[in-house]
C-alpha atoms as a PDB file:
ATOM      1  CA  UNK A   1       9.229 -30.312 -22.977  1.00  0.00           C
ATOM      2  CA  UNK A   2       6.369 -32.431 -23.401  1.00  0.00           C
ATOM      3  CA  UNK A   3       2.561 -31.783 -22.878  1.00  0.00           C
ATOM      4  CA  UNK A   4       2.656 -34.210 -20.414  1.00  0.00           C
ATOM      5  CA  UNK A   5       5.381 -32.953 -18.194  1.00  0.00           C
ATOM      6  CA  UNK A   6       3.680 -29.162 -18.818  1.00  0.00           C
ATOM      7  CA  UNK A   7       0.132 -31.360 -17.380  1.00  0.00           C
ATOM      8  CA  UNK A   8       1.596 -32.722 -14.099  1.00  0.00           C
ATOM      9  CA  UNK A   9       3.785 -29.675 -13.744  1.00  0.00           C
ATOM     10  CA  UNK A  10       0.452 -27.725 -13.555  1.00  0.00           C
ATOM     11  CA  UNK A  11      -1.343 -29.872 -10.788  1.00  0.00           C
ATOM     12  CA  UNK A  12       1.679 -30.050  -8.834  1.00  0.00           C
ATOM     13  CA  UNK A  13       2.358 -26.223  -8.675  1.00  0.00           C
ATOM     14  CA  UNK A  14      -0.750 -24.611  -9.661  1.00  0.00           C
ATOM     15  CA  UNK A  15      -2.300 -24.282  -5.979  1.00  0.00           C
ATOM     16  CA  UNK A  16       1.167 -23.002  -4.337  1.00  0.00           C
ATOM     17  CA  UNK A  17       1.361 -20.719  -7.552  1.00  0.00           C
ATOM     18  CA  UNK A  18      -1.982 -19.202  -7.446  1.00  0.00           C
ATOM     19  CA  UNK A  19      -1.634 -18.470  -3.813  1.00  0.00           C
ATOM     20  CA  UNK A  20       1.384 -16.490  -4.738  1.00  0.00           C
ATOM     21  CA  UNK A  21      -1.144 -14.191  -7.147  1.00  0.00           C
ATOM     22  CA  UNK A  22      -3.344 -13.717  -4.727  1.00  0.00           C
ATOM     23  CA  UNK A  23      -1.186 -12.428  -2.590  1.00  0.00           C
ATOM     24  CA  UNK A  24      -0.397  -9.483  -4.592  1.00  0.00           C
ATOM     25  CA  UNK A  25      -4.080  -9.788  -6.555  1.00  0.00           C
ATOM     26  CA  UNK A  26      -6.856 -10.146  -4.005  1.00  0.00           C
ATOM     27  CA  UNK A  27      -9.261 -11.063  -6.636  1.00  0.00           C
ATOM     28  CA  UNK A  28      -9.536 -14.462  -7.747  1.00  0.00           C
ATOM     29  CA  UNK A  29     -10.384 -14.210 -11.376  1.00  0.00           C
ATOM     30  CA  UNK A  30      -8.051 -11.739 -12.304  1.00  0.00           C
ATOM     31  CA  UNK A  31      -5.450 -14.118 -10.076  1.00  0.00           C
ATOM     32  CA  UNK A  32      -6.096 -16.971 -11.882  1.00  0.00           C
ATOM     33  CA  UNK A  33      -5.831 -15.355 -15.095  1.00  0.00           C
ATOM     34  CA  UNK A  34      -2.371 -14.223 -13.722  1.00  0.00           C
ATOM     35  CA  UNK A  35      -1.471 -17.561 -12.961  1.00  0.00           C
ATOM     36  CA  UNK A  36      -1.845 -19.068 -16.129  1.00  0.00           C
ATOM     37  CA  UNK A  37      -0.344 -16.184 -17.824  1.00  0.00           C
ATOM     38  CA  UNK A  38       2.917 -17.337 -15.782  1.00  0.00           C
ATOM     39  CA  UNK A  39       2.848 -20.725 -16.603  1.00  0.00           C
ATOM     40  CA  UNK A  40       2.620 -19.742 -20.418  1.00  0.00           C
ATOM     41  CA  UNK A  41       5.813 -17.751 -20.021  1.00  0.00           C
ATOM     42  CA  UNK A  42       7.397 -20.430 -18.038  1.00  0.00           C
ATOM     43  CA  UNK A  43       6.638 -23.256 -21.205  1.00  0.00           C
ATOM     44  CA  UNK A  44       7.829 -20.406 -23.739  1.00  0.00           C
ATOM     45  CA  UNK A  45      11.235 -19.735 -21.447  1.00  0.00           C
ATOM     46  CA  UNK A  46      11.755 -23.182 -20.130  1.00  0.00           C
ATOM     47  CA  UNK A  47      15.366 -22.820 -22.179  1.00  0.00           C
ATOM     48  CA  UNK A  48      16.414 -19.998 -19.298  1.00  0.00           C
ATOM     49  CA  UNK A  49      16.076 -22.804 -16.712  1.00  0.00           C
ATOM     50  CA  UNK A  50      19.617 -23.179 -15.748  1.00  0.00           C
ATOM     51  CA  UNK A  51      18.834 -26.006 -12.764  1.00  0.00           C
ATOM     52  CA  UNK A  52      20.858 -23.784 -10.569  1.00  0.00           C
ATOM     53  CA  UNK A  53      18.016 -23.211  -8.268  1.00  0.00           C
ATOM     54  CA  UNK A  54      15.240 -25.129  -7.932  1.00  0.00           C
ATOM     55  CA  UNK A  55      12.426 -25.322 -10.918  1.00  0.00           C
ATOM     56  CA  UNK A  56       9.810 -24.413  -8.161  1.00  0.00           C
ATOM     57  CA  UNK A  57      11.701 -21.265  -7.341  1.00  0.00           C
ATOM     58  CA  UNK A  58      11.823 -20.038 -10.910  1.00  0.00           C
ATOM     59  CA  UNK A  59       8.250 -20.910 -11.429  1.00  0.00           C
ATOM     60  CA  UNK A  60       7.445 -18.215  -8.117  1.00  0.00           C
ATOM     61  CA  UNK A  61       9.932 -15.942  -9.859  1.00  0.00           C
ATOM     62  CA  UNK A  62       7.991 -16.151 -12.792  1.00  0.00           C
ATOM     63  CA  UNK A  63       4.643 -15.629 -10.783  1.00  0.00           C
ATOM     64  CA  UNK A  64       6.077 -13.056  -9.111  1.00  0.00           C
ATOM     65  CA  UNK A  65       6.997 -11.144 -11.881  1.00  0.00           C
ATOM     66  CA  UNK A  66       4.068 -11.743 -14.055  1.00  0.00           C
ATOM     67  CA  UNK A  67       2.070 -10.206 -10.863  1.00  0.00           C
ATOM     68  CA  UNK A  68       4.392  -7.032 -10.316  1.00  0.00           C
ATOM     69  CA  UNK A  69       3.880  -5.839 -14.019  1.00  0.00           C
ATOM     70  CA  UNK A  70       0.409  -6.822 -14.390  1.00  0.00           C
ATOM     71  CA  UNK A  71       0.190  -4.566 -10.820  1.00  0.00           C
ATOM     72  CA  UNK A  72       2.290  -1.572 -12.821  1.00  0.00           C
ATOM     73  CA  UNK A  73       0.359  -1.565 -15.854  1.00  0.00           C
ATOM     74  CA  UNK A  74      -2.767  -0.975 -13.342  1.00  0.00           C
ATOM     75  CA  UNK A  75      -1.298   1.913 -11.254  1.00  0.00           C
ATOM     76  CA  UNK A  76      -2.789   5.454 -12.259  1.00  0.00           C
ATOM     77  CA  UNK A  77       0.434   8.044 -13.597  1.00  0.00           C
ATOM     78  CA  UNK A  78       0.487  10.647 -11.373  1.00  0.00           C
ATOM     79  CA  UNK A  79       1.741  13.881 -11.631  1.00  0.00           C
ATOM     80  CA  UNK A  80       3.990  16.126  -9.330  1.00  0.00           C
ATOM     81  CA  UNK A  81       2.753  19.433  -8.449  1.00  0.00           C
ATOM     82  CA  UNK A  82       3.627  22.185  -9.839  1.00  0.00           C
ATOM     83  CA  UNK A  83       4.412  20.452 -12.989  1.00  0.00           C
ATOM     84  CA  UNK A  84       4.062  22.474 -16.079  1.00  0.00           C
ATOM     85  CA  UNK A  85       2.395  20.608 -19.185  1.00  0.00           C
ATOM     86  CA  UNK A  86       3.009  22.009 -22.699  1.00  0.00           C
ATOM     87  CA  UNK A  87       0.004  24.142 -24.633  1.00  0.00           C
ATOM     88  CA  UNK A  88      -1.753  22.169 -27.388  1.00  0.00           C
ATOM     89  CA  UNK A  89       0.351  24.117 -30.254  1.00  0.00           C
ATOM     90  CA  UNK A  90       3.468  23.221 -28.051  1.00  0.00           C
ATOM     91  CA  UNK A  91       3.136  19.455 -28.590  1.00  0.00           C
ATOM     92  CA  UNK A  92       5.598  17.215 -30.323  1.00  0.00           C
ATOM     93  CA  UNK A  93       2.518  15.997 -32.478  1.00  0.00           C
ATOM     94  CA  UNK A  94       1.465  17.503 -35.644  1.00  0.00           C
ATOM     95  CA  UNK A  95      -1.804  16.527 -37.065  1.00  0.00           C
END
């Protein structure tokens, strides 16, 4: 696809699109950040358009996406109780 198409693609969908980041990322920057980080994958997986749904429902899929994993890469790993961790000279890890 062309620069051009990418361009008016952008206006057209960029407001709907960055509404759907800040729904799941209340803060603007980082939701904007998100947003363009969606419309990068969408230009580097246009050839997975299939134009079996519509191209503004893949672009929220997209969005969507981008959002949940930037969400789980954010999320603290927690522990369940009780859990026993391995001794230092029981790691895997040899130095």
């Amino acid at each position: 696809m062309t620069n051009d198409f990418w361009e008016k693609t952008y206006e057209r969908y960029s407001p709907r699109l960055l509404g759907v980041c800040y729904r799941y990322i209340p803060n603007r920057i980082e939701a904007e950040d998100l947003m363009h980080e969606a419309f990068l994958t969408a230009m580097n997986r246009f050839d997975t358009f299939t134009g079996k749904g519509s191209f503004e429902g893949w672009l929220r899929r997209i969005t969507v996406n981008t959002a949940l994993m930037h969400l789980r890469k954010k999320q603290p790993v927690v522990y369940a109780a009780g859990m026993d961790f391995p001794d230092d000279k029981e790691t895997i890890y040899e130095e």
